[in-house]
PDB file of N, CA and C in Angstrom:
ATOM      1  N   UNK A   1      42.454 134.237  83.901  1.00  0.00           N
ATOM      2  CA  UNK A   1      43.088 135.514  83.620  1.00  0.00           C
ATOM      3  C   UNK A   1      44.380 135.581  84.444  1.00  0.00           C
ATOM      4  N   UNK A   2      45.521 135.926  83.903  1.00  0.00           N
ATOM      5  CA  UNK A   2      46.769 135.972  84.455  1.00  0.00           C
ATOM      6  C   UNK A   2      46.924 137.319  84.970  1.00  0.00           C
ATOM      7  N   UNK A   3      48.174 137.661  85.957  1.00  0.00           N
ATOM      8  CA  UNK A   3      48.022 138.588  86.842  1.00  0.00           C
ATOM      9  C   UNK A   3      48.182 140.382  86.033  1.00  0.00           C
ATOM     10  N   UNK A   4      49.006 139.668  84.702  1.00  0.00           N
ATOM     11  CA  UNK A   4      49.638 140.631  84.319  1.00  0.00           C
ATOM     12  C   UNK A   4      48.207 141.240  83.417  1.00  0.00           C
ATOM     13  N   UNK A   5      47.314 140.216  83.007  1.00  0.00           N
ATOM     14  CA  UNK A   5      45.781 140.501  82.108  1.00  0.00           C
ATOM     15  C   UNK A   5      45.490 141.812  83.243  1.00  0.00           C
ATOM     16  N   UNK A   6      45.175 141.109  84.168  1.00  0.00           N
ATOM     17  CA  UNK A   6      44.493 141.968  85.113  1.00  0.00           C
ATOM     18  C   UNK A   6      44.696 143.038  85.474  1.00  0.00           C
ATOM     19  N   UNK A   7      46.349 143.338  86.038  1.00  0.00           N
ATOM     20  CA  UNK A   7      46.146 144.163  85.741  1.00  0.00           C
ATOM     21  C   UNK A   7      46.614 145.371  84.839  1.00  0.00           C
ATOM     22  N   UNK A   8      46.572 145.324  83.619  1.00  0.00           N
ATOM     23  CA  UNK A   8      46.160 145.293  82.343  1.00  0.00           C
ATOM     24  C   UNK A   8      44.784 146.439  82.371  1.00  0.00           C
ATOM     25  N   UNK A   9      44.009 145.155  82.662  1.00  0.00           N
ATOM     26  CA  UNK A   9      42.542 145.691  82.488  1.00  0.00           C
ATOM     27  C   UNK A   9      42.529 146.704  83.708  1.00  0.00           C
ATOM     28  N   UNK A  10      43.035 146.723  84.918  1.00  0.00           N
ATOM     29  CA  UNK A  10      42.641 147.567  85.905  1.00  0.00           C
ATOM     30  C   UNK A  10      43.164 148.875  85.299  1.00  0.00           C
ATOM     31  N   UNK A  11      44.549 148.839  85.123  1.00  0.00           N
ATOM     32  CA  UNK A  11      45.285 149.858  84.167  1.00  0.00           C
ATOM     33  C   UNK A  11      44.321 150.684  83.430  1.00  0.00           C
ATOM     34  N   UNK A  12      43.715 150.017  82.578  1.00  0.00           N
ATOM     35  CA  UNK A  12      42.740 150.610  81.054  1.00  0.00           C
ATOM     36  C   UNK A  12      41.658 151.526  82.093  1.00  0.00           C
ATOM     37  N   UNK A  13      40.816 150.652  82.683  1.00  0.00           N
ATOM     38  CA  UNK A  13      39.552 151.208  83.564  1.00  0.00           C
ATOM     39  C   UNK A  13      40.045 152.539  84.178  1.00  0.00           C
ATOM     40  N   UNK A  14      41.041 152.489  85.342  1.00  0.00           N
ATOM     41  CA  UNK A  14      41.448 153.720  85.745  1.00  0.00           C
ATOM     42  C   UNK A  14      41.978 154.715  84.807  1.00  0.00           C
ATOM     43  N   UNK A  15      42.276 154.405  83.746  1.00  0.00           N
ATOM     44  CA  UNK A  15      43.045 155.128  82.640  1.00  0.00           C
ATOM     45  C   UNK A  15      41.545 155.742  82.218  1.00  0.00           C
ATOM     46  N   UNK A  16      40.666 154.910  81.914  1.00  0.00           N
ATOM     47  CA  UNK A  16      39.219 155.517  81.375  1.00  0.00           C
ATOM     48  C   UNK A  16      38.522 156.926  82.380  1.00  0.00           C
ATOM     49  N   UNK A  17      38.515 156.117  83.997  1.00  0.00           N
ATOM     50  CA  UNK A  17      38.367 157.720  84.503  1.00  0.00           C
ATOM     51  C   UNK A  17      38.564 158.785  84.669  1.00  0.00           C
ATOM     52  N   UNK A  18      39.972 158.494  84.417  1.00  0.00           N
ATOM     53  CA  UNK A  18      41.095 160.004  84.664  1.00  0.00           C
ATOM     54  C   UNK A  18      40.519 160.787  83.194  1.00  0.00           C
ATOM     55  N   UNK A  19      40.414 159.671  82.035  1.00  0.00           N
ATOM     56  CA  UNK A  19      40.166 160.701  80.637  1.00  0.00           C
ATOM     57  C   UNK A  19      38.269 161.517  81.354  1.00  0.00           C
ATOM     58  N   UNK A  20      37.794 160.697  81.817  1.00  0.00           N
ATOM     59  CA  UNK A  20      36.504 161.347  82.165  1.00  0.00           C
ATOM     60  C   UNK A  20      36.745 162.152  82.965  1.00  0.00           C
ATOM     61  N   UNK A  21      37.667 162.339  84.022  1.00  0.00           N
ATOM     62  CA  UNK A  21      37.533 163.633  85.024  1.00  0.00           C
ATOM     63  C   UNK A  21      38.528 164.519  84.402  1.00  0.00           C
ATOM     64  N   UNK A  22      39.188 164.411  83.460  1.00  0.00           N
ATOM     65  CA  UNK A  22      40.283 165.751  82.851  1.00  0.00           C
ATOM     66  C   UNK A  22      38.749 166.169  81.724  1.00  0.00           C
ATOM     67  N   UNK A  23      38.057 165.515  81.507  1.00  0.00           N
ATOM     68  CA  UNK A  23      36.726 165.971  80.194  1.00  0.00           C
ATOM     69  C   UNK A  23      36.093 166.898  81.308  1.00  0.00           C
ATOM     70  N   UNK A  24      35.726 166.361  82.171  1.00  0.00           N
ATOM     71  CA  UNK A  24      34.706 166.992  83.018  1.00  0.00           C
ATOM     72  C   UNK A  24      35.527 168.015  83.486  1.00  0.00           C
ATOM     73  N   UNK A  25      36.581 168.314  84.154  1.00  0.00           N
ATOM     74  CA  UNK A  25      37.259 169.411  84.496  1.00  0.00           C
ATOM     75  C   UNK A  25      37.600 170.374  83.458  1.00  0.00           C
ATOM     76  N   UNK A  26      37.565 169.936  82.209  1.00  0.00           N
ATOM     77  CA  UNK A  26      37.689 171.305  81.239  1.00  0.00           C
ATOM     78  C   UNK A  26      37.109 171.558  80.790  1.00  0.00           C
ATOM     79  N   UNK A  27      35.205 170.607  80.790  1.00  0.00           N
ATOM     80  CA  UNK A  27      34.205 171.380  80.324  1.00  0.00           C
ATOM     81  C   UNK A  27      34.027 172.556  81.975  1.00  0.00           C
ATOM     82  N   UNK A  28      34.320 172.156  83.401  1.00  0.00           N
ATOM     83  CA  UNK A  28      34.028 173.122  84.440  1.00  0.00           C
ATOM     84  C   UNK A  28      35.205 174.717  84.166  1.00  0.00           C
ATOM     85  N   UNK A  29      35.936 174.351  83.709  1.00  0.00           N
ATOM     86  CA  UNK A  29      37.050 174.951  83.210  1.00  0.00           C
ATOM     87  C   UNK A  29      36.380 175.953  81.961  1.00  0.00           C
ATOM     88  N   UNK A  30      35.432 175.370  81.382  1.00  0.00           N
ATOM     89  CA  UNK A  30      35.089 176.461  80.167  1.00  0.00           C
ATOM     90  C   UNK A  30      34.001 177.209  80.881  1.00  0.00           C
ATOM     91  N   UNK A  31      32.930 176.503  81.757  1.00  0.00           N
ATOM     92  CA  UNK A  31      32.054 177.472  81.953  1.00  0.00           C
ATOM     93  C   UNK A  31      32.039 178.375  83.265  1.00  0.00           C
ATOM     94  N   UNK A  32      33.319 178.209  83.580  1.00  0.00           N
ATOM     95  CA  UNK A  32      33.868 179.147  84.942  1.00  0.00           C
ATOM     96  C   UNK A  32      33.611 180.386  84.654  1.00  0.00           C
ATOM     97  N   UNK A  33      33.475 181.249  85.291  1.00  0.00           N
ATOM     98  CA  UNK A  33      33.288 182.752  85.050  1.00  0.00           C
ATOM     99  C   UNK A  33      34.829 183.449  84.981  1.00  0.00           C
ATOM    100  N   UNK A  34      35.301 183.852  83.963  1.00  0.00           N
ATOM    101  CA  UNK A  34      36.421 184.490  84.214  1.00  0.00           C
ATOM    102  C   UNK A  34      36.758 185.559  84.785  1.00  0.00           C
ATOM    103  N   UNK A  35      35.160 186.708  85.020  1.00  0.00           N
ATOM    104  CA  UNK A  35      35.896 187.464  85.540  1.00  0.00           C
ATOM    105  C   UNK A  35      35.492 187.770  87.409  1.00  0.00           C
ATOM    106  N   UNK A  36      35.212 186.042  87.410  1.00  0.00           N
ATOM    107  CA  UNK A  36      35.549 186.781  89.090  1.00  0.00           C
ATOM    108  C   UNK A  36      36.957 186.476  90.124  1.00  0.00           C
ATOM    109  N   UNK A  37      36.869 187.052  91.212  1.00  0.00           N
ATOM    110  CA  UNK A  37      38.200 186.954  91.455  1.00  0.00           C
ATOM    111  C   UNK A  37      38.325 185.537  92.469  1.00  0.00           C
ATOM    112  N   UNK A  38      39.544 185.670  91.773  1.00  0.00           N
ATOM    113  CA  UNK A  38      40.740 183.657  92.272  1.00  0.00           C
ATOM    114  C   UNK A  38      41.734 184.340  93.158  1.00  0.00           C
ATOM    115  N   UNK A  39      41.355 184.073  94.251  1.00  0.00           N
ATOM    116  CA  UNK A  39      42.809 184.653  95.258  1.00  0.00           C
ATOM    117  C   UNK A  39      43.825 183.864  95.120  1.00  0.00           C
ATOM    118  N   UNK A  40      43.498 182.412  94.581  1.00  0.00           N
ATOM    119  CA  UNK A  40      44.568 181.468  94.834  1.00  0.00           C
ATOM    120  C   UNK A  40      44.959 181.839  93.378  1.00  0.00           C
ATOM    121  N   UNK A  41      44.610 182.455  91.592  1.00  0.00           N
ATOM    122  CA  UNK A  41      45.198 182.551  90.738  1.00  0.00           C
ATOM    123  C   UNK A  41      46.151 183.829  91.279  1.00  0.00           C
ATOM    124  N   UNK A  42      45.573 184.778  91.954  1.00  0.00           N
ATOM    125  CA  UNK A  42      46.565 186.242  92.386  1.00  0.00           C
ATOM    126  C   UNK A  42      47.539 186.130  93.171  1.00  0.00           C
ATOM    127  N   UNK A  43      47.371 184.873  94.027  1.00  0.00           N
ATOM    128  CA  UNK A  43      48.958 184.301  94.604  1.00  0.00           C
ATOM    129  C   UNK A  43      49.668 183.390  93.900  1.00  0.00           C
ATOM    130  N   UNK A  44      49.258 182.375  93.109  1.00  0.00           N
ATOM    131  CA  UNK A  44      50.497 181.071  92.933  1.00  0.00           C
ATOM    132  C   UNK A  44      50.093 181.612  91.176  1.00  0.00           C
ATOM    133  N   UNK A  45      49.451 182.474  90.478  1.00  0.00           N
ATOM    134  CA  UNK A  45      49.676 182.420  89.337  1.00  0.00           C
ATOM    135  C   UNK A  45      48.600 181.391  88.448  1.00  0.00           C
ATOM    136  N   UNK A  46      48.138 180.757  88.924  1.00  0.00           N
ATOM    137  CA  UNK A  46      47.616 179.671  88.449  1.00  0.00           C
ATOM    138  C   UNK A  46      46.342 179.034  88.898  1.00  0.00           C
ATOM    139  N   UNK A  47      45.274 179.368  88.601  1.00  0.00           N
ATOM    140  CA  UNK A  47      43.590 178.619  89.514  1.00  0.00           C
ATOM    141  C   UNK A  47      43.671 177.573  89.879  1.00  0.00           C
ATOM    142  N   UNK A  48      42.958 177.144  91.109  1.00  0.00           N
ATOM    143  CA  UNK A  48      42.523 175.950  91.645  1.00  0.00           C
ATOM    144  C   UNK A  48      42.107 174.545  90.447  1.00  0.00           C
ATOM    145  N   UNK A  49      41.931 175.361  89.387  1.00  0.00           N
ATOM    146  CA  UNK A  49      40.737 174.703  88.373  1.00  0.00           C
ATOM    147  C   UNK A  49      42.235 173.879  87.311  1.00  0.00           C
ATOM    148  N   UNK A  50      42.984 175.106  86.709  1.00  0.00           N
ATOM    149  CA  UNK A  50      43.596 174.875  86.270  1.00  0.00           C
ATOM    150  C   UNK A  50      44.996 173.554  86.763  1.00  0.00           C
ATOM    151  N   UNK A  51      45.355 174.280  88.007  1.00  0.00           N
ATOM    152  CA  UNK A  51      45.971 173.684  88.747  1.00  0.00           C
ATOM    153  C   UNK A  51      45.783 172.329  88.524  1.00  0.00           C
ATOM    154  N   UNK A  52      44.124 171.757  88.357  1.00  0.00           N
ATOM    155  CA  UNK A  52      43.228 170.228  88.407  1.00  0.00           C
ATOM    156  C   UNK A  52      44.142 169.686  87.564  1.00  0.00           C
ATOM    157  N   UNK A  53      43.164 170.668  86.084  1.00  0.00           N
ATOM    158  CA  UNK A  53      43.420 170.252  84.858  1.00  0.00           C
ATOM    159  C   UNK A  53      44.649 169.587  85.113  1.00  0.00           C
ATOM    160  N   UNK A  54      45.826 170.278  84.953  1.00  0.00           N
ATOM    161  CA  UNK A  54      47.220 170.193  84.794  1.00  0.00           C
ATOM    162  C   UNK A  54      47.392 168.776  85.654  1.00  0.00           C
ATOM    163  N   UNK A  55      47.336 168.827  86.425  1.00  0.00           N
ATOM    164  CA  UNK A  55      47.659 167.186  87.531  1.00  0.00           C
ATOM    165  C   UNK A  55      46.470 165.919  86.815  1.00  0.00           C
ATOM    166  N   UNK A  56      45.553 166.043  86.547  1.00  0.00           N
ATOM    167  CA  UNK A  56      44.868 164.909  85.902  1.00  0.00           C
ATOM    168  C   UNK A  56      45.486 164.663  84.547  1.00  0.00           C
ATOM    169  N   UNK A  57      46.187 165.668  83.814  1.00  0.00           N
ATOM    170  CA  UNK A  57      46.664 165.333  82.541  1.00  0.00           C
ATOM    171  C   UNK A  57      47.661 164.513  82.584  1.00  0.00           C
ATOM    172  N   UNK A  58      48.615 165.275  83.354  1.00  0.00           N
ATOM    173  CA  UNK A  58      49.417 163.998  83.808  1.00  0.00           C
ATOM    174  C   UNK A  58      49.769 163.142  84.191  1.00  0.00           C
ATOM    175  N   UNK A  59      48.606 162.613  85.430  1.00  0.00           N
ATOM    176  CA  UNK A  59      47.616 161.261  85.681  1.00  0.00           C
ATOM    177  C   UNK A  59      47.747 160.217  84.496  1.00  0.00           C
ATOM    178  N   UNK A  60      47.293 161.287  83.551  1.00  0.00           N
ATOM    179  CA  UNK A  60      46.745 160.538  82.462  1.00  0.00           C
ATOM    180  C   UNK A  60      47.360 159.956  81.603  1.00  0.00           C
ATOM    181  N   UNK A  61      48.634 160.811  81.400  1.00  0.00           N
ATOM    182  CA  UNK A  61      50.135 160.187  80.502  1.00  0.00           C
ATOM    183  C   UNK A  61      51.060 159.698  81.345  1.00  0.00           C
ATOM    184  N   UNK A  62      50.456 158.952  82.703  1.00  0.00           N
ATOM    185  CA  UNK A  62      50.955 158.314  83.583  1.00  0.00           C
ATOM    186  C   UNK A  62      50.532 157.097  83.181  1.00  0.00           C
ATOM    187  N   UNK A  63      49.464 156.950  83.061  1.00  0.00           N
ATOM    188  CA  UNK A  63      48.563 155.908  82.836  1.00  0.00           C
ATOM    189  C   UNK A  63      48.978 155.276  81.652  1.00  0.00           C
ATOM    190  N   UNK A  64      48.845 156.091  80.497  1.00  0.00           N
ATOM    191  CA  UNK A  64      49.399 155.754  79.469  1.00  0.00           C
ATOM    192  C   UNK A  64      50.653 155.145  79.140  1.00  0.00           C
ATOM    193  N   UNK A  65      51.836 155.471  79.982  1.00  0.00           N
ATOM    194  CA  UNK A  65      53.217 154.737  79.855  1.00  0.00           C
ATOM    195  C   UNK A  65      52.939 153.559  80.655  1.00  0.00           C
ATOM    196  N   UNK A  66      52.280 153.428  81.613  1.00  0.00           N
ATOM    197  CA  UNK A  66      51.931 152.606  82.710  1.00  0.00           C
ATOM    198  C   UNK A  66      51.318 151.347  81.514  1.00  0.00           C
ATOM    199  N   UNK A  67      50.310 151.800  80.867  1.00  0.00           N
ATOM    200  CA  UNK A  67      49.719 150.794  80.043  1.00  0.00           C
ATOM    201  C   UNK A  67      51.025 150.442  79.019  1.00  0.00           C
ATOM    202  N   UNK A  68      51.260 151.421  78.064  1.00  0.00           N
ATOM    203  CA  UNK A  68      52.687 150.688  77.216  1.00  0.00           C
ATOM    204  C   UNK A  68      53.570 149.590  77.538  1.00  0.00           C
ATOM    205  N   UNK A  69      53.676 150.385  79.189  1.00  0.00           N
ATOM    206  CA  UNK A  69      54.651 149.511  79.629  1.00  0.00           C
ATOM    207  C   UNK A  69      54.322 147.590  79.940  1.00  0.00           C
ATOM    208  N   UNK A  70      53.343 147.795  80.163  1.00  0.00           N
ATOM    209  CA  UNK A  70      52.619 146.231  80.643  1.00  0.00           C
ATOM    210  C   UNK A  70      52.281 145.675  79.336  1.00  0.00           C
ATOM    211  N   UNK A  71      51.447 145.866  78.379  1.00  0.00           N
ATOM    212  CA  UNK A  71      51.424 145.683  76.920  1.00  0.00           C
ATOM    213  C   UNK A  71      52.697 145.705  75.828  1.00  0.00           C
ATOM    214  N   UNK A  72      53.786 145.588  76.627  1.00  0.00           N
ATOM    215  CA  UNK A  72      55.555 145.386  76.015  1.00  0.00           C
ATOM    216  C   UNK A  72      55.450 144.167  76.724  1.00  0.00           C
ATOM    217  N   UNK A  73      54.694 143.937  77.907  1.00  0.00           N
ATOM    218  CA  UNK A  73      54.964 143.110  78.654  1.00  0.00           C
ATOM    219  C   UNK A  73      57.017 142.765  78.348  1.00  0.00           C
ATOM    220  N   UNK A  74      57.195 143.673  79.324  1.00  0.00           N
ATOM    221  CA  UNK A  74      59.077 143.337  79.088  1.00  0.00           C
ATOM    222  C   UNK A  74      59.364 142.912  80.636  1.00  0.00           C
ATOM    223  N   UNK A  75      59.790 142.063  80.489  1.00  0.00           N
ATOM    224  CA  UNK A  75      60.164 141.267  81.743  1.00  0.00           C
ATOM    225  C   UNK A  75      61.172 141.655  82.396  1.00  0.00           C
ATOM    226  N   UNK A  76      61.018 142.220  83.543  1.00  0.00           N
ATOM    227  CA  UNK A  76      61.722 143.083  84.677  1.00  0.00           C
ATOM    228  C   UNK A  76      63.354 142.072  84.479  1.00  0.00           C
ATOM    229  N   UNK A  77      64.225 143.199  84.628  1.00  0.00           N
ATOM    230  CA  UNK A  77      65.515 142.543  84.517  1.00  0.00           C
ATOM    231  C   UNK A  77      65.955 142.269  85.987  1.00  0.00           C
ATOM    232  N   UNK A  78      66.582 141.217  85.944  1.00  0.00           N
ATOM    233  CA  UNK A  78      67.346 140.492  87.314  1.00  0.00           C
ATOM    234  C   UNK A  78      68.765 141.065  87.739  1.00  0.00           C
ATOM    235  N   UNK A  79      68.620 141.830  89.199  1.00  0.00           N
ATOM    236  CA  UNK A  79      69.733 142.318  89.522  1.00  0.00           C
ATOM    237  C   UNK A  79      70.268 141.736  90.879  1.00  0.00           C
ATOM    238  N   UNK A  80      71.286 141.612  90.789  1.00  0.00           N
ATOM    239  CA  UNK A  80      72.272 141.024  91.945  1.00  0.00           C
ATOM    240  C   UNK A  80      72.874 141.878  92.537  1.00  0.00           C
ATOM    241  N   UNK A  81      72.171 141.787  93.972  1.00  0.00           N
ATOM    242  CA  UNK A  81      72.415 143.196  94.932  1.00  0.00           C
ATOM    243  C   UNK A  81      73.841 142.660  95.730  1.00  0.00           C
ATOM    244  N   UNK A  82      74.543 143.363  96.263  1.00  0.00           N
ATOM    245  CA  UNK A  82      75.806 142.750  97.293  1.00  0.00           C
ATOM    246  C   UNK A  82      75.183 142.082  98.476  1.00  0.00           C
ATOM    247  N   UNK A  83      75.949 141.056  98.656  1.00  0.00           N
ATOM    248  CA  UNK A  83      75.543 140.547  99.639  1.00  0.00           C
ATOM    249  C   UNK A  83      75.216 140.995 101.175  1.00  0.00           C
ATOM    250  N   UNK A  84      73.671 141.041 101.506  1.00  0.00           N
ATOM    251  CA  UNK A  84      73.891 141.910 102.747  1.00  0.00           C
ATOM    252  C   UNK A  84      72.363 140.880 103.679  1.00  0.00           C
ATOM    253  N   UNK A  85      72.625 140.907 104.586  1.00  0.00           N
ATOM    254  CA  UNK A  85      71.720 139.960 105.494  1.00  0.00           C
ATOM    255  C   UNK A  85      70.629 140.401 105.171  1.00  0.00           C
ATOM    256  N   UNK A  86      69.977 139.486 104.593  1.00  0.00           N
ATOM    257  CA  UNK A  86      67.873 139.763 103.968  1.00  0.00           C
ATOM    258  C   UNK A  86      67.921 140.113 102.869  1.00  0.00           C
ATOM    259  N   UNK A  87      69.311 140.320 101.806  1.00  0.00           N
ATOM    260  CA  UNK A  87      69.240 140.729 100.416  1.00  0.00           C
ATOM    261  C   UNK A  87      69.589 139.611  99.470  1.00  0.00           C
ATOM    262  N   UNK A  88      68.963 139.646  98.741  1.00  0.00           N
ATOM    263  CA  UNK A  88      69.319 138.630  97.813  1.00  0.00           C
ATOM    264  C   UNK A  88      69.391 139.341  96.514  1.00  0.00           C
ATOM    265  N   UNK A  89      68.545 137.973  95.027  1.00  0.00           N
ATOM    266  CA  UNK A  89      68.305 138.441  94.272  1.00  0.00           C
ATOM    267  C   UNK A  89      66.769 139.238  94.246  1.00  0.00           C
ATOM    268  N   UNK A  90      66.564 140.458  93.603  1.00  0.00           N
ATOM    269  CA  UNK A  90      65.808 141.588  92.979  1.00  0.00           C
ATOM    270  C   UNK A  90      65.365 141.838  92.126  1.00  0.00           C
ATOM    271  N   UNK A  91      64.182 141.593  91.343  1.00  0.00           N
ATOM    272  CA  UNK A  91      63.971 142.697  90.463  1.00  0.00           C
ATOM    273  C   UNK A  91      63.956 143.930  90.049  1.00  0.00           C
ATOM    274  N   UNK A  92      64.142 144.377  88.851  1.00  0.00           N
ATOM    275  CA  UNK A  92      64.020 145.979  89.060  1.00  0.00           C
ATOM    276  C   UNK A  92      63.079 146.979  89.236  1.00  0.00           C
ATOM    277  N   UNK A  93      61.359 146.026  89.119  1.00  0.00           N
ATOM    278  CA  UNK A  93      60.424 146.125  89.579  1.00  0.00           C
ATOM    279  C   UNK A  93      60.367 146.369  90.702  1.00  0.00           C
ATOM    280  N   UNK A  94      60.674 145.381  91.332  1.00  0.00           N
ATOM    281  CA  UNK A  94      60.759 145.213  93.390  1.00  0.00           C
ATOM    282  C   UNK A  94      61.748 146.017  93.866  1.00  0.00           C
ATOM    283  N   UNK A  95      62.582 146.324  93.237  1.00  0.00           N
ATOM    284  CA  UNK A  95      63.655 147.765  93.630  1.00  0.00           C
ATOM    285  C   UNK A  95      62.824 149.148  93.525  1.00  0.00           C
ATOM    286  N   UNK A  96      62.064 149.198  92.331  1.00  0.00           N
ATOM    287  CA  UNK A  96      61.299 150.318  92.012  1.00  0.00           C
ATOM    288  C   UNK A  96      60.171 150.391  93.120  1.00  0.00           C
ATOM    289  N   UNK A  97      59.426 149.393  93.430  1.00  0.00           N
ATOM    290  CA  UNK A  97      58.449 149.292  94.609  1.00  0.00           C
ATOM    291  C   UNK A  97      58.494 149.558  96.045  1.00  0.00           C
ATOM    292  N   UNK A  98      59.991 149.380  96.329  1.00  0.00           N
ATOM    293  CA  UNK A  98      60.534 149.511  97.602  1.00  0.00           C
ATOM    294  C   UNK A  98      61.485 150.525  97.664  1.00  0.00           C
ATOM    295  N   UNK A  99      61.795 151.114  96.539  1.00  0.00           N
ATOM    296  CA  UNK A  99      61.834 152.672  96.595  1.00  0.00           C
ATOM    297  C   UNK A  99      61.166 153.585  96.552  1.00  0.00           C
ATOM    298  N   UNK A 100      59.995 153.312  95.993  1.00  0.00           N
ATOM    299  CA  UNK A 100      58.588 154.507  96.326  1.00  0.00           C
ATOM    300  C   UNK A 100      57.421 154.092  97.337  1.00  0.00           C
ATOM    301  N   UNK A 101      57.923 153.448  98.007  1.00  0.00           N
ATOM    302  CA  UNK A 101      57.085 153.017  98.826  1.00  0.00           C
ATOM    303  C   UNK A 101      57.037 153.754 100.202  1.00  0.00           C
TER     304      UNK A 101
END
């Protein structure tokens, strides 16, 4: 299995939990009681619960470009940084990595 299979497959698996904990958070989401009181909905507007929802969804269409992107399998383009002591050539991968890092 090559590195990019792998992770591939790690991609899919974590992609599989996030769809199971956004399921499970909006079946907890349906059988919440609505009418008791959310101090945190009466300050920021928005429940703890919901709040979830909302961040796992987008987990999730994280995941999803994340997978597109590896299944294009498009081969990181080669950039030529200026010459500076310890810099060379880069990917735009390894630029992206060592900017969110």
């Amino acid at each position: 299995m090559t590195d990019s299979e792998r992770i591939l497959n790690e991609l899919k698996a974590a992609r599989e939990r996030a769809a199971a904990l956004v399921a499970a958070l909006r079946e907890s989401q349906q059988r919440s009681d609505p009418s008791s009181r959310d101090i945190f909905k009466q300050v920021a507007g928005q429940s703890s619960l919901e709040r979830s929802v909302a961040t796992a969804v987008r987990a999730l269409e994280s995941y999803d470009r994340l997978i597109e992107e590896q299944e294009g399998s498009h081969a990181p383009a080669v950039v030529t940084l200026p010459r500076s002591p310890g810099i060379g050539r880069m990917t735009v991968a390894a630029l992206y990595s060592g900017r969110t890092a």
